[in-house]
Protein backbone atom coordinates (compact mmCIF):
# COMPACT_ATOMS: atom_id res chain seq x y z
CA UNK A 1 122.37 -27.73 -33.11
CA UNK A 2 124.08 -28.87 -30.19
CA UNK A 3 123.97 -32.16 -27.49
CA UNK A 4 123.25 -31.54 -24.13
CA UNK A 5 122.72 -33.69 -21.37
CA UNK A 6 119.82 -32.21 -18.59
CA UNK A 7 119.12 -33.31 -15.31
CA UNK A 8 121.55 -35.20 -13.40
CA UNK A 9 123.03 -35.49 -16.64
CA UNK A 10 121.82 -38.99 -18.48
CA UNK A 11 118.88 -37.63 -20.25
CA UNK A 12 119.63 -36.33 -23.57
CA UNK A 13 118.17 -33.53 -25.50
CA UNK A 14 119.11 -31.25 -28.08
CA UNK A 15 118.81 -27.51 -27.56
CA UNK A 16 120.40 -24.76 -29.45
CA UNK A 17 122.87 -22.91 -27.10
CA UNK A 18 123.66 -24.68 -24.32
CA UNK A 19 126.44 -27.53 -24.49
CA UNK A 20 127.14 -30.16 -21.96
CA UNK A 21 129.49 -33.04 -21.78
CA UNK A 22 127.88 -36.58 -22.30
CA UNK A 23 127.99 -38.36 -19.02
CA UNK A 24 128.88 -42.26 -19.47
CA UNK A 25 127.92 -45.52 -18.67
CA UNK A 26 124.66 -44.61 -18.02
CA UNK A 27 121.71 -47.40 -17.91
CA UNK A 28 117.77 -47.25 -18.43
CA UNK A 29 115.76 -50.18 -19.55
CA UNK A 30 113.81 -47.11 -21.49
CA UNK A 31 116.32 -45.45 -23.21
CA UNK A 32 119.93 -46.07 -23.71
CA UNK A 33 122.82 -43.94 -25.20
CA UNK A 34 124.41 -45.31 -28.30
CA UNK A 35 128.08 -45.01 -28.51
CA UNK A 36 128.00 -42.13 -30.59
CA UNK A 37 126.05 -40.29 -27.98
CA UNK A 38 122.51 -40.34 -29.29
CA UNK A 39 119.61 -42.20 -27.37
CA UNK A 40 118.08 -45.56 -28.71
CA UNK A 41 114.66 -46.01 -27.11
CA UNK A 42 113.11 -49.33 -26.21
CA UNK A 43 109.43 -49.55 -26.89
CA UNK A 44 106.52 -51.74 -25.34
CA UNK A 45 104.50 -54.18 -26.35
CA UNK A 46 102.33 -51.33 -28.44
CA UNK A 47 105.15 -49.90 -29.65
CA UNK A 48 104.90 -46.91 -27.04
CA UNK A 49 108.25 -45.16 -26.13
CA UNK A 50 109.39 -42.20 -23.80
CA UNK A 51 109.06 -39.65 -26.32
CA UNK A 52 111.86 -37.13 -27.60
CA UNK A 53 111.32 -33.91 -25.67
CA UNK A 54 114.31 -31.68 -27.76
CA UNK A 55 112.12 -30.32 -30.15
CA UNK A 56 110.41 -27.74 -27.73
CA UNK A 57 111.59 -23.81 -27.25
CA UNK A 58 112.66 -20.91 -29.52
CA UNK A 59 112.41 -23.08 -33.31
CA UNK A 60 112.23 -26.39 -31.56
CA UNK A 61 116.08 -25.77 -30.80
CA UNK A 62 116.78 -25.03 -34.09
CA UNK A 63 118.27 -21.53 -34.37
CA UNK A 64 119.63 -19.63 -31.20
CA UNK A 65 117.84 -16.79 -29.49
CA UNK A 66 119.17 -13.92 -31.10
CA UNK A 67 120.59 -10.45 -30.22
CA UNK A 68 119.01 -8.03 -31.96
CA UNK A 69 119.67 -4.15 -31.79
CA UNK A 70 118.44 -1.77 -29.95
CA UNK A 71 116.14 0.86 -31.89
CA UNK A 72 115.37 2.94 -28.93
CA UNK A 73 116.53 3.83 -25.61
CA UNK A 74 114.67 5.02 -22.43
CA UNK A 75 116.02 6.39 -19.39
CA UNK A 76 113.15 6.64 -16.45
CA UNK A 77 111.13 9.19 -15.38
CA UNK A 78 107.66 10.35 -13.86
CA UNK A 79 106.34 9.39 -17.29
CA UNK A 80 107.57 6.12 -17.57
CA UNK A 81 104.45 3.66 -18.43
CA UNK A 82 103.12 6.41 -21.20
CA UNK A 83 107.01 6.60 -23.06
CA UNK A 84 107.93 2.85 -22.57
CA UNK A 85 103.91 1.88 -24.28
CA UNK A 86 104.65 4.41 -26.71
CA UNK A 87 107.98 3.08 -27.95
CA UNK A 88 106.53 -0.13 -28.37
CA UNK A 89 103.75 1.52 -30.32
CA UNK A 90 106.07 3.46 -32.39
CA UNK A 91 108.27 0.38 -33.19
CA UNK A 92 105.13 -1.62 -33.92
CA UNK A 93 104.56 0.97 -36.87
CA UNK A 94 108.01 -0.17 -38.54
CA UNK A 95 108.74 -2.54 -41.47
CA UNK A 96 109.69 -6.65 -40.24
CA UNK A 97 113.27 -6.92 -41.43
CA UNK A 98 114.01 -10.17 -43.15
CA UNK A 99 114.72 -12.13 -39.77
CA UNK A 100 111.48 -10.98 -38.66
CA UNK A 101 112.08 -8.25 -36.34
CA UNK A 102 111.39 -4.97 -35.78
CA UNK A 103 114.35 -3.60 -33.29
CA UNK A 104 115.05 -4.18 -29.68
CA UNK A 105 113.13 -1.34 -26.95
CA UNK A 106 116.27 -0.54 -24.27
CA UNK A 107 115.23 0.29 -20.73
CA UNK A 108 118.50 2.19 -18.78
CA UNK A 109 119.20 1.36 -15.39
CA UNK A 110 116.54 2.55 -12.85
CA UNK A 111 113.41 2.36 -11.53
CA UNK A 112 110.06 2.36 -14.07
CA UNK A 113 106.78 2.69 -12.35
CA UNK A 114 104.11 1.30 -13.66
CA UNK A 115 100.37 1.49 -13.22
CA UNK A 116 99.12 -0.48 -15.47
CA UNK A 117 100.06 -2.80 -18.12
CA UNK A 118 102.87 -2.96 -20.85
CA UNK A 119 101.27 -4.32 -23.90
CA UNK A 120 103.13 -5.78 -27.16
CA UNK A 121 100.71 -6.81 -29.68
CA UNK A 122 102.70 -6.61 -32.71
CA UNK A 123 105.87 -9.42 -33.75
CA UNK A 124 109.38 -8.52 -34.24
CA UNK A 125 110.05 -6.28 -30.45
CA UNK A 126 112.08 -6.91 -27.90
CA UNK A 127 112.23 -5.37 -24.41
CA UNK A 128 115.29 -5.11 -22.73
CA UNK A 129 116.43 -4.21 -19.27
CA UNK A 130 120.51 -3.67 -18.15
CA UNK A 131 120.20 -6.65 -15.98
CA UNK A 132 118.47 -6.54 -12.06
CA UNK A 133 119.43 -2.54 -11.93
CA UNK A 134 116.33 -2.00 -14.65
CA UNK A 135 113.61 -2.33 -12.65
CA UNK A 136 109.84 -2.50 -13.39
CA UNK A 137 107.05 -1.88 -10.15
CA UNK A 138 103.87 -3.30 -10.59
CA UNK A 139 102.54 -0.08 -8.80
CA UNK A 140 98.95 -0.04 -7.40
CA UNK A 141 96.08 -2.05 -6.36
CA UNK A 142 95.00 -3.87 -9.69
CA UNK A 143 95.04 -7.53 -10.40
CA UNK A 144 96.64 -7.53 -13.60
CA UNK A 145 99.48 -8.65 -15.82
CA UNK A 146 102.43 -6.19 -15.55
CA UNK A 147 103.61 -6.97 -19.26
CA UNK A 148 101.21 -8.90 -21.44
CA UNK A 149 102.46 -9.90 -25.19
CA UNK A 150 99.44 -11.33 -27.13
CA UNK A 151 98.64 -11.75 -31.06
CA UNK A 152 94.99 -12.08 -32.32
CA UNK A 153 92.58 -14.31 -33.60
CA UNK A 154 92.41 -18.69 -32.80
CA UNK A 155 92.88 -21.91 -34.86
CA UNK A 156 90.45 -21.67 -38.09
CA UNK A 157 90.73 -25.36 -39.72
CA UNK A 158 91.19 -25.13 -43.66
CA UNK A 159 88.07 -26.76 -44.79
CA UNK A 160 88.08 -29.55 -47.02
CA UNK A 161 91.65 -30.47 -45.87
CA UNK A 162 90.96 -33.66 -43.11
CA UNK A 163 92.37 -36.98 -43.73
CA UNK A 164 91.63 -39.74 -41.54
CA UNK A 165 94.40 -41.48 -39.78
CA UNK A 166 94.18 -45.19 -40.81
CA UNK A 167 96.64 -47.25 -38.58
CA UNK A 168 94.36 -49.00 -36.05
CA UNK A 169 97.30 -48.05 -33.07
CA UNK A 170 99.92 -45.03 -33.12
CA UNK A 171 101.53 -45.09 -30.25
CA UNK A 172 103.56 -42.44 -28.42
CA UNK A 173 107.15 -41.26 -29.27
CA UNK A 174 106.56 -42.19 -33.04
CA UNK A 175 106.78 -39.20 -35.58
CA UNK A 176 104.63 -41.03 -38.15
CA UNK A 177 101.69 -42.46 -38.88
CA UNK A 178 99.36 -43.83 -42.48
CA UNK A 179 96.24 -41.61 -43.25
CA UNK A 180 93.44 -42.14 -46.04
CA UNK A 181 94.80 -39.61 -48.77
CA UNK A 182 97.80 -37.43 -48.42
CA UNK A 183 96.96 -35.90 -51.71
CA UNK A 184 96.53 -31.86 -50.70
CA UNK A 185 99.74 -32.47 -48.28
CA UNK A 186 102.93 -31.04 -48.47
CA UNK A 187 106.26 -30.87 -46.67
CA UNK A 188 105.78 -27.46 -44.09
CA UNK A 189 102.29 -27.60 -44.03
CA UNK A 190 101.07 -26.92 -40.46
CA UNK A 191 98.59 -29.22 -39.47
CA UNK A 192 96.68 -30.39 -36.62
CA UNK A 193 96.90 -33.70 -35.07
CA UNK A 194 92.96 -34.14 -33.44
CA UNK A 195 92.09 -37.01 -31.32
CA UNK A 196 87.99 -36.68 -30.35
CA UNK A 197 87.27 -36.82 -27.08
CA UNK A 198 84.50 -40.17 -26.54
CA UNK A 199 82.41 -41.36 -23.94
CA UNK A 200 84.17 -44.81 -23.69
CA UNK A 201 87.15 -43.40 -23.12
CA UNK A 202 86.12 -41.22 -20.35
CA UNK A 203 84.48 -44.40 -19.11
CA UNK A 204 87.50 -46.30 -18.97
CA UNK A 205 89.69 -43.66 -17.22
CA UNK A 206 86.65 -43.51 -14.93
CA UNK A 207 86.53 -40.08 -15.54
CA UNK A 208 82.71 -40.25 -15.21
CA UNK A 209 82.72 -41.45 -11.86
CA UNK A 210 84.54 -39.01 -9.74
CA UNK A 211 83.46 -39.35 -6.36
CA UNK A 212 81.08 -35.76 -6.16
CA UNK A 213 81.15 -33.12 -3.72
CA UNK A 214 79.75 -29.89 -3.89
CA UNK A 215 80.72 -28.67 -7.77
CA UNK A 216 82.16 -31.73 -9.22
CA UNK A 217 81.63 -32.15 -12.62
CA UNK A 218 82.09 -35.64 -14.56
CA UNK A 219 84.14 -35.10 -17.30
CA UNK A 220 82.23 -34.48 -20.87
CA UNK A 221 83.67 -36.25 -24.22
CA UNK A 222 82.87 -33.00 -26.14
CA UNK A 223 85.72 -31.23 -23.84
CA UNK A 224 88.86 -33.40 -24.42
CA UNK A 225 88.35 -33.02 -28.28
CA UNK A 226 92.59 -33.18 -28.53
CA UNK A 227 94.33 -30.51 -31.04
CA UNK A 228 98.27 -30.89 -31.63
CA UNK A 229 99.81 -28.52 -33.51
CA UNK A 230 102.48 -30.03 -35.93
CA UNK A 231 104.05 -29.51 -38.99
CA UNK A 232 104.91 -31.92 -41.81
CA UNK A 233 108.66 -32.46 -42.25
CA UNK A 234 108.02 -35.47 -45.18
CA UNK A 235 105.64 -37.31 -47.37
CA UNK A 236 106.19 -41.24 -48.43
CA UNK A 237 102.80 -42.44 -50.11
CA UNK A 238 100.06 -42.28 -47.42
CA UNK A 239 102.53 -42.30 -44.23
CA UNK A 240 103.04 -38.22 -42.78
CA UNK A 241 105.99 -37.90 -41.43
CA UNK A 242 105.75 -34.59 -38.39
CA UNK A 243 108.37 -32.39 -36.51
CA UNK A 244 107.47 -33.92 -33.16
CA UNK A 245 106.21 -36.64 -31.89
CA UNK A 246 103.23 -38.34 -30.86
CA UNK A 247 102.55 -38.12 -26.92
CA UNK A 248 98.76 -39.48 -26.78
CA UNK A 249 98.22 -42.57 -28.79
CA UNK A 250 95.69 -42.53 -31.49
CA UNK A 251 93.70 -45.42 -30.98
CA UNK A 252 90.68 -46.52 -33.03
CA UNK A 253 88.11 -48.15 -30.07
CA UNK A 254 88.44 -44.59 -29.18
CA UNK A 255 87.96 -42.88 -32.65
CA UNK A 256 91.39 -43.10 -34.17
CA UNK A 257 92.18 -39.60 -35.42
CA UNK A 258 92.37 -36.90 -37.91
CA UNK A 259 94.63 -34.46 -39.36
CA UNK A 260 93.87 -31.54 -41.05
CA UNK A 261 95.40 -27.96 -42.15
CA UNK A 262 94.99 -24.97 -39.95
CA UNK A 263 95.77 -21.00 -40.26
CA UNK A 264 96.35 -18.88 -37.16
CA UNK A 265 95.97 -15.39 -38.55
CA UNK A 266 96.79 -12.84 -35.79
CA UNK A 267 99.33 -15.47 -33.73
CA UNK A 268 102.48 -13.36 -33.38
CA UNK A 269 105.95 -14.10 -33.37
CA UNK A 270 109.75 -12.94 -32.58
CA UNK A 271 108.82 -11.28 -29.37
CA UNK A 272 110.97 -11.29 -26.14
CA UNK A 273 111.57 -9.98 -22.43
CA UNK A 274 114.91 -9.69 -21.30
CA UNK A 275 117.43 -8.39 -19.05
CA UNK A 276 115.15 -7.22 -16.02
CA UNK A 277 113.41 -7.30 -12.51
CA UNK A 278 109.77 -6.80 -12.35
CA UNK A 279 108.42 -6.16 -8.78
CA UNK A 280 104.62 -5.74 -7.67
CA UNK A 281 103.43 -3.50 -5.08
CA UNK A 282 101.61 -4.64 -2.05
CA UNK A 283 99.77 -4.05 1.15
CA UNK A 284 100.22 -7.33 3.04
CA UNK A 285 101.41 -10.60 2.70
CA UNK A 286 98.04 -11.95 1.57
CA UNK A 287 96.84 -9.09 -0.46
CA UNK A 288 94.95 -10.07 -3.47
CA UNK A 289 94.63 -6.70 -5.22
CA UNK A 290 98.06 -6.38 -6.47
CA UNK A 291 99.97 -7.56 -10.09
CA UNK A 292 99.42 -11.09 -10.82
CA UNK A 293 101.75 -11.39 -13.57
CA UNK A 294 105.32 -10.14 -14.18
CA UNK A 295 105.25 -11.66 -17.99
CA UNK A 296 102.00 -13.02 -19.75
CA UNK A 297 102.30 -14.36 -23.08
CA UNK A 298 99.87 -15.66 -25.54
CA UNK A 299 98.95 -15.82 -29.22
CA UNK A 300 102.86 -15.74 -29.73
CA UNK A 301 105.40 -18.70 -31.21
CA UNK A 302 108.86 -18.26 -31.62
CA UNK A 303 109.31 -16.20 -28.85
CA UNK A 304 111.41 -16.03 -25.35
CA UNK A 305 111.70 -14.73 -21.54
CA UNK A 306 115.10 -14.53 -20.38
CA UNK A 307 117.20 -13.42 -17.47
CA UNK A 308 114.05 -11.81 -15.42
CA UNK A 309 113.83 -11.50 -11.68
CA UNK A 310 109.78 -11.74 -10.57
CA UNK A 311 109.21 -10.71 -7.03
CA UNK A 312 105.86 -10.17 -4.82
CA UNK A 313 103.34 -11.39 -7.45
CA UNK A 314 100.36 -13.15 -6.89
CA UNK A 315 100.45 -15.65 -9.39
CA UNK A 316 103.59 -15.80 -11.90
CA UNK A 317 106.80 -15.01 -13.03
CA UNK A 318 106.03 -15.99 -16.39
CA UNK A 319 102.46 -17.68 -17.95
CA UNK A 320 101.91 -19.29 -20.93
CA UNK A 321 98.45 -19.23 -22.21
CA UNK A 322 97.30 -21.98 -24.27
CA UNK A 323 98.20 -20.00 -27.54
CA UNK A 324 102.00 -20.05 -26.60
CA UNK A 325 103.37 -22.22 -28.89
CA UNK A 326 107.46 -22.56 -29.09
CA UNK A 327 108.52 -20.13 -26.55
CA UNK A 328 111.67 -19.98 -24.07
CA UNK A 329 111.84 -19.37 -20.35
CA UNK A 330 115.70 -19.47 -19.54
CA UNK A 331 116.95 -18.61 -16.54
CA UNK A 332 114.61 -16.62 -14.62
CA UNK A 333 113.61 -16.52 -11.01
CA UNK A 334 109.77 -16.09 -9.19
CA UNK A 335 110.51 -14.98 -5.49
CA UNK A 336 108.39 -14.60 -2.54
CA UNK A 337 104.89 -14.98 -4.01
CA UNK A 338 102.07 -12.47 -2.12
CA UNK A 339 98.47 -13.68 -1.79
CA UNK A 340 96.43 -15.73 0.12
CA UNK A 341 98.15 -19.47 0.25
CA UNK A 342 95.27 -20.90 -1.62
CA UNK A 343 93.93 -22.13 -5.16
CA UNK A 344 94.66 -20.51 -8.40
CA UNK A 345 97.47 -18.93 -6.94
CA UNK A 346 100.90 -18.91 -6.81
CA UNK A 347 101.55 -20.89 -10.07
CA UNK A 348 105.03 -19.71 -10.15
CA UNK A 349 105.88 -20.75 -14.21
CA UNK A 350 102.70 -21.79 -15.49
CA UNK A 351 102.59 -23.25 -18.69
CA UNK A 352 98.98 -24.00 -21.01
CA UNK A 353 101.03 -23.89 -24.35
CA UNK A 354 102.60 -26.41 -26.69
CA UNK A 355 106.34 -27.76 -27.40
CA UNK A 356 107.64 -24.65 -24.70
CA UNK A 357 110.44 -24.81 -22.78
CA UNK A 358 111.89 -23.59 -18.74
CA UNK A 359 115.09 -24.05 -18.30
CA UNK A 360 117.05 -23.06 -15.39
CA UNK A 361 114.12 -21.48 -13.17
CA UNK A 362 113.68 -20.80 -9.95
CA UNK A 363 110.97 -20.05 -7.08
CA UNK A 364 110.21 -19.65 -3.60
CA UNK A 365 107.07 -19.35 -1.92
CA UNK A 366 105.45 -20.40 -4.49
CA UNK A 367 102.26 -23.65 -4.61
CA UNK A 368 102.26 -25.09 -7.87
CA UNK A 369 105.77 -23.32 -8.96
CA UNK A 370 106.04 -25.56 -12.32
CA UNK A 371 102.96 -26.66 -13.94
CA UNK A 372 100.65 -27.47 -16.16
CA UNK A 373 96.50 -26.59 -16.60
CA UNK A 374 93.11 -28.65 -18.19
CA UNK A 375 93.96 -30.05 -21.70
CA UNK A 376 97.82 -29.31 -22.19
CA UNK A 377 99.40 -30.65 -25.11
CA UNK A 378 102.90 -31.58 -25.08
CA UNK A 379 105.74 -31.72 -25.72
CA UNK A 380 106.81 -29.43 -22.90
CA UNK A 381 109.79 -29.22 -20.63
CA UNK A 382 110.55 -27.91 -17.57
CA UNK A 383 114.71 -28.64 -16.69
CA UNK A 384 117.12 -27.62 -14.09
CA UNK A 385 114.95 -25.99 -12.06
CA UNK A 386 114.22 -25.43 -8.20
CA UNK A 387 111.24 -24.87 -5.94
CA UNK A 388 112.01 -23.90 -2.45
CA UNK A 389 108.91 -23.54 0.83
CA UNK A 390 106.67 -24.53 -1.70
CA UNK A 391 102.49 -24.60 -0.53
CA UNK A 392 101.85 -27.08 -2.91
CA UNK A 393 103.01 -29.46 -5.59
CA UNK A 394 105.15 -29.56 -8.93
CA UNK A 395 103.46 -31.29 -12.06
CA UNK A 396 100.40 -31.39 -14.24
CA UNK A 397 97.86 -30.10 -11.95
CA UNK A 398 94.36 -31.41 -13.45
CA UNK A 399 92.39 -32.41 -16.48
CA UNK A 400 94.72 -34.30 -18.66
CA UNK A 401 98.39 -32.51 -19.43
CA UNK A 402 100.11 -34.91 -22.51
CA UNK A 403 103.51 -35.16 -22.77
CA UNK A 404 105.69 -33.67 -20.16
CA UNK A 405 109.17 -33.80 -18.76
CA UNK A 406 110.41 -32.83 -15.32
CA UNK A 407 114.07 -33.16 -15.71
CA UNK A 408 116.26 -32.36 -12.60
CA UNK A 409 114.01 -30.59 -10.56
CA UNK A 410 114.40 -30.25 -7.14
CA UNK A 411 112.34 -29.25 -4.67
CA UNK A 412 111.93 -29.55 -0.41
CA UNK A 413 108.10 -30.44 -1.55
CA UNK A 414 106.01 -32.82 -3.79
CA UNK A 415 106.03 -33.76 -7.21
CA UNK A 416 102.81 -35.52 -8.28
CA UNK A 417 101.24 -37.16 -11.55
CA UNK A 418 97.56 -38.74 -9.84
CA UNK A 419 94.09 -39.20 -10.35
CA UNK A 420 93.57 -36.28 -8.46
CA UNK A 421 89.28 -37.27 -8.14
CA UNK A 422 87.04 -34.81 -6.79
CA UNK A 423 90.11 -32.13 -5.92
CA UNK A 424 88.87 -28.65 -7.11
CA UNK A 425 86.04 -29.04 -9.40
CA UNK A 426 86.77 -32.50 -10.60
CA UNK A 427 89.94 -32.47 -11.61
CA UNK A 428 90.24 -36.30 -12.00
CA UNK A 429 93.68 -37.74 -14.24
CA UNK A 430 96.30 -34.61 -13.95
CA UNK A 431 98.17 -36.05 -17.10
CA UNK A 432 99.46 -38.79 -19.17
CA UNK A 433 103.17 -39.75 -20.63
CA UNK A 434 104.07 -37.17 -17.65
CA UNK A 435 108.16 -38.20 -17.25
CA UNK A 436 110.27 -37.44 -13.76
CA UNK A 437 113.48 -38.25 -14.94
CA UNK A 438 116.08 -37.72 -11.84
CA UNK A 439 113.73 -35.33 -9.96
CA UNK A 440 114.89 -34.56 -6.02
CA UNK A 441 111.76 -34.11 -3.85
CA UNK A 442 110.74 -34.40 -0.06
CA UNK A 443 108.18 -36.83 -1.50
CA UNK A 444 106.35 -37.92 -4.89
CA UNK A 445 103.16 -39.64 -6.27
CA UNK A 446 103.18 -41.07 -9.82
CA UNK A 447 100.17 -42.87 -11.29
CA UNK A 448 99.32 -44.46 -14.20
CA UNK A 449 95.69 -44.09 -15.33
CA UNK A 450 95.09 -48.21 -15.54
CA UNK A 451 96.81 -48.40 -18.63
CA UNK A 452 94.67 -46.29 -20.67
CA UNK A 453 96.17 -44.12 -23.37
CA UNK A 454 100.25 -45.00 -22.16
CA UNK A 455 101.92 -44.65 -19.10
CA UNK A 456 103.22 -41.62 -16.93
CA UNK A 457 106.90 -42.26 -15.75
CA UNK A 458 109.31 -42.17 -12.58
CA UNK A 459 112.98 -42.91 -13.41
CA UNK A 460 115.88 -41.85 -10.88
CA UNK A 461 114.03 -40.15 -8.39
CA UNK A 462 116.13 -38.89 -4.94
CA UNK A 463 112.97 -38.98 -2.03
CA UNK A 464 110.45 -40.40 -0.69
CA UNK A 465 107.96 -42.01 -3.02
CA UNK A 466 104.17 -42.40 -1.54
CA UNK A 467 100.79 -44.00 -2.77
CA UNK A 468 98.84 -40.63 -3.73
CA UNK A 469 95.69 -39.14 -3.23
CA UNK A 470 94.21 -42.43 -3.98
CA UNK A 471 95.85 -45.33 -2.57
CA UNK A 472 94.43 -47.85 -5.08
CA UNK A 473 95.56 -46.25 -8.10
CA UNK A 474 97.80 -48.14 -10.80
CA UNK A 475 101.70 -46.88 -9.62
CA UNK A 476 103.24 -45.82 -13.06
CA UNK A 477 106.72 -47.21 -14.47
C-alpha cells in the first residue's frame, strides 16, 4: 500500500497505485501530519473526528487494479452489439480462476454501434477498448444505459445474529465500538452497522417542518433506517473492531444501534470498463430520448471504470447505484451533457454506493457533475477532479449523504452542503460529516445541521463562501 497526498496536497490518504510526495509543514487544527508522515486527528468534545477516507475503491486500496488477459478479441462490424453481448455471454459460461476472473473481452480500434444495451451480469469480465480510437455509439432514440454491469438479489440479514451496540455515544472517525454479546462474531464476518431512523431525530434536524409547497413531503423515521456495510477486522471481549470507520454517530436518545450479519447472494464482483469512448446519439441539444448512461453499475464490489471518454449523454459518465460497493472511477471524462438543463439530469459521476472512489474526473456541461443521492452511506471520495459551465452544484444533493470527501475539486460553479428545505420534493439536510478539503469554486455553501449527528466541514477553500439557501442555518467548521 502506498502514501499519497490528494488535493492541494496536505490531505493524506492511502490508495494502492498512485504515489505522491508528502508536502510539509502543513497545519490543520483537525488533523495534523506526524513526522513520519501519517495523520494524527484531533477530536471534539464527543470524541468526533474527520474520519479516514483511504479505505474506499478497488479492496479499500488494498491490492492494485489488475491487468488481466485478454480471452477474446473483436474487430467491428455491422454486427457489433449481437458479437460484443455474445462474448460476454460466452465468457460468462467459463470457470473463475483463482483471482476471481474470468478473462478480459478486447474491443480493436473502431467504431461499435450500438442499439441497445451491453449487459455483464456475471463476475470475473473485463471490457476493454485500445484507448479513445475504440469507440462505442449509443445509437438511437432510447433512454437507456449504454453498458449496464449488475449482480442479483439485496441484503438478506442472517437471523438470529443482532447484537446491540452498548456505548451510550460512538462518535465519527472511530473504528470501534462495545456491543451486548460478540459471541457468534468473528474476524471477516461482514456485518451491518444499522442506525434506526426515529421521530425525535427527524424532529431535531427539523426535518418535519420543511416549509411545503406543492409535493413536499416531511421526512418519515421509517425511511432513514441507516445500513453500513462493514466487515470485522478484530474481536477484544465485547468491543468490534471494523475495516472503516464510523461516519454517523450512534447515539442512544436516538436508538443507539445494532449490528448484525448479512449475505448478499447474487452481488457480483471483479468486473471492469476500460480503455474506451462511449458516445450517444442525438437529435438536438435538449433531446431527452437518447442514452442516459455510458457505464451503469450496480450489485457489483470490487470492481472499476477506468480511462473512459463519455460524450453527449443525458445523465452520466459513470453511476453508481446504491448496490456499488468498493468500486473505482479513475481517470475518466463526461463531456458536453445533452438534455434539457433541468432536474434529474446531467449528474455527470453520480454516486448512491458505499466506500467508492473518483479520482481524477472530469466534466463539462454537466449540473450536479459529482454527487451524491437520498440515504448515501459513506465513506466515499471524489479527488482531483474538475467541473467546467456547470448548471448546477457539486456535493450531496438531498436526503442525508454520510461521510463524504471533496478533495481538490475545482470548479467555475458551486459547491454546497445545506438544508436544502422544500427544493425538489423535500429534500431538506443534503448530508452530514460532508468534508471540502482545499476545494476551488466560484462560490460555496456549507452548513451544519444545528449540531445534530456531527458536523459537515470547509477547510482551505479558494472562492467565495456565501450563506446558502437558508440564511439562518448553522455555518459548519
Amino acid at each position: 500500500m502506498k502514501k499519497i497526498i490528494l488535493g492541494s496536497a496536505v490531505l493524506l490518504l492511502l490508495i494502492a497505485g498512485f504515489s505522491f510526495h508528502p508536502i510539509k509543514d502543513w497545519q490543520s487544527k483537525f488533523v495534523r501530519q506526524t513526522k513520519n508522515g501519517s495523520l494524527q486527528y484531533t477530536p471534539d468534545e464527543k470524541g468526533n473526528i474527520i474520519p479516514d477516507f483511504s479505505r474506499v475503491g478497488y479492496y479499500h486500496g488494498d491490492k492494485e487494479i489488475p491487468s488481466i488477459a485478454v480471452v477474446k478479441t473483436l474487430q467491428p462490424s455491422s454486427n457489433s452489439e449481437q458479437e460484443i453481448q455474445a462474448a460476454i455471454d460466452e465468457l460468462a459460461k467459463r470457470t473463475l480462476d483463482k483471482a476471481g476472473f474470468r478473462g478480459t473481452i478486447l474491443l480493436k480500434k473502431g467504431t461499435y454501434k450500438i442499439n441497445g444495451t451491453i449487459t455483464i451480469q456475471e463476475s470475473g469480465i473485463v471490457l476493454r477498448g485500445e484507448g479513445d480510437d475504440t469507440k462505442l455509439i449509443a445509437a438511437g432514440t432510447d433512454k437507456r444505459p449504454l453498458i449496464k454491469v449488475t449482480g442479483k438479489g439485496s441484503i438478506k440479514e442472517v437471523e438470529g445474529s443482532r447484537a446491540k451496540i452498548t456505548d451510550a455515544y460512538v462518535p465519527v472517525g472511530t473504528f470501534s465500538f462495545n456491543v451486548a454479546n460478540a459471541r457468534g462474531f468473528k474476524k471477516g464476518d461482514k456485518i451491518i452497522v444499522s442506525r434506526p431512523g426515529t421521530k425525535e431525530w427527524i424532529r431535531d434536524l427539523k426535518m418535519d417542518q420543511i416549509v411545503e409547497r406543492k409535493g413536499t413531503k416531511q421526512w418519515q423515521p421509517e425511511e432513514y433506517n441507516l445500513r453500513f456495510e462493514r466487515e470485522i477486522t478484530k474481536i477484544e471481549g465485547t468491543k468490534i473492531y471494523l475495516d472503516n470507520p464510523i461516519v454517523m454517530p450512534m447515539e442512544a436518545k436516538y436508538g443507539g444501534g445494532e449490528i448484525f450479519k448479512y449475505t448478499f447472494d447474487g452481488r457480483i464482483a471483479h468486473v471492469g470498463i476500460e480503455n474506451m469512448y462511449f458516445e450517444s446519439e442525438y437529435l438536438s441539444d435538449t433531446a431527452e430520448n437518447h442514452a442516459w448512461d455510458a457505464v451503469l453499475f450496480d450489485k457489483i464490489e470490487n470492481g472499476w471504470v477506468r480511462n473512459v471518454i463519455a460524450r453527449y449523454f443525458g445523465y452520466s459518465c459513470v453511476n453508481l447505484s446504491g448496490g456499488a460497493k468498493n468500486i473505482s472511477v479513475l481517470n475518466s471524462n463526461c463531456f458536453e451533457h445533452k438534455s434539457v438543463i433541468t432536474g434529474s439530469r446531467r449528474y455527470s459521476f453520480n454516486n448512491d454506493g458505499q466506500q467508492n472512489l473518483f479520482m481524477n474526473c472530469h466534466a463539462t456541461d454537466g449540473r450536479h457533475d459529482f454527487v451524491t443521492g437520498a440515504r448515501v452511506h459513506g465513506p466515499n471520495v471524489f479527488v482531483n477532479c474538475t467541473a467546467k459551465r456547470t448548471h448546477a452544484d457539486i456535493g450531496p444533493h438531498h436526503r442525508w449523504a454520510m461521510g463524504t470527501l471533496y478533495d481538490n475539486i475545482v470548479t467555475d460553479g458551486e459547491i454546497n452542503v445545506q438544508d436544502r428545505g422544500q427544493m425538489g420534493s423535500g429534500h431538506g439536510w443534503s448530508g452530514i460529516t460532508q468534508v471540502l478539503w482545499n476545494c476551488t469554486v466560484k462560490r460555496s455553501a456549507v452548513q451544519s445541521p444545528y449540531g445534530v449527528s456531527g458536523n459537515n466541514y470547509c477547510i482551505g477553500l479558494k472562492g467565495e463562501k456565501v450563506a446558502g439557501h437558508f440564511k439562518d442555518r448553522p455555518e459548519a467548521i
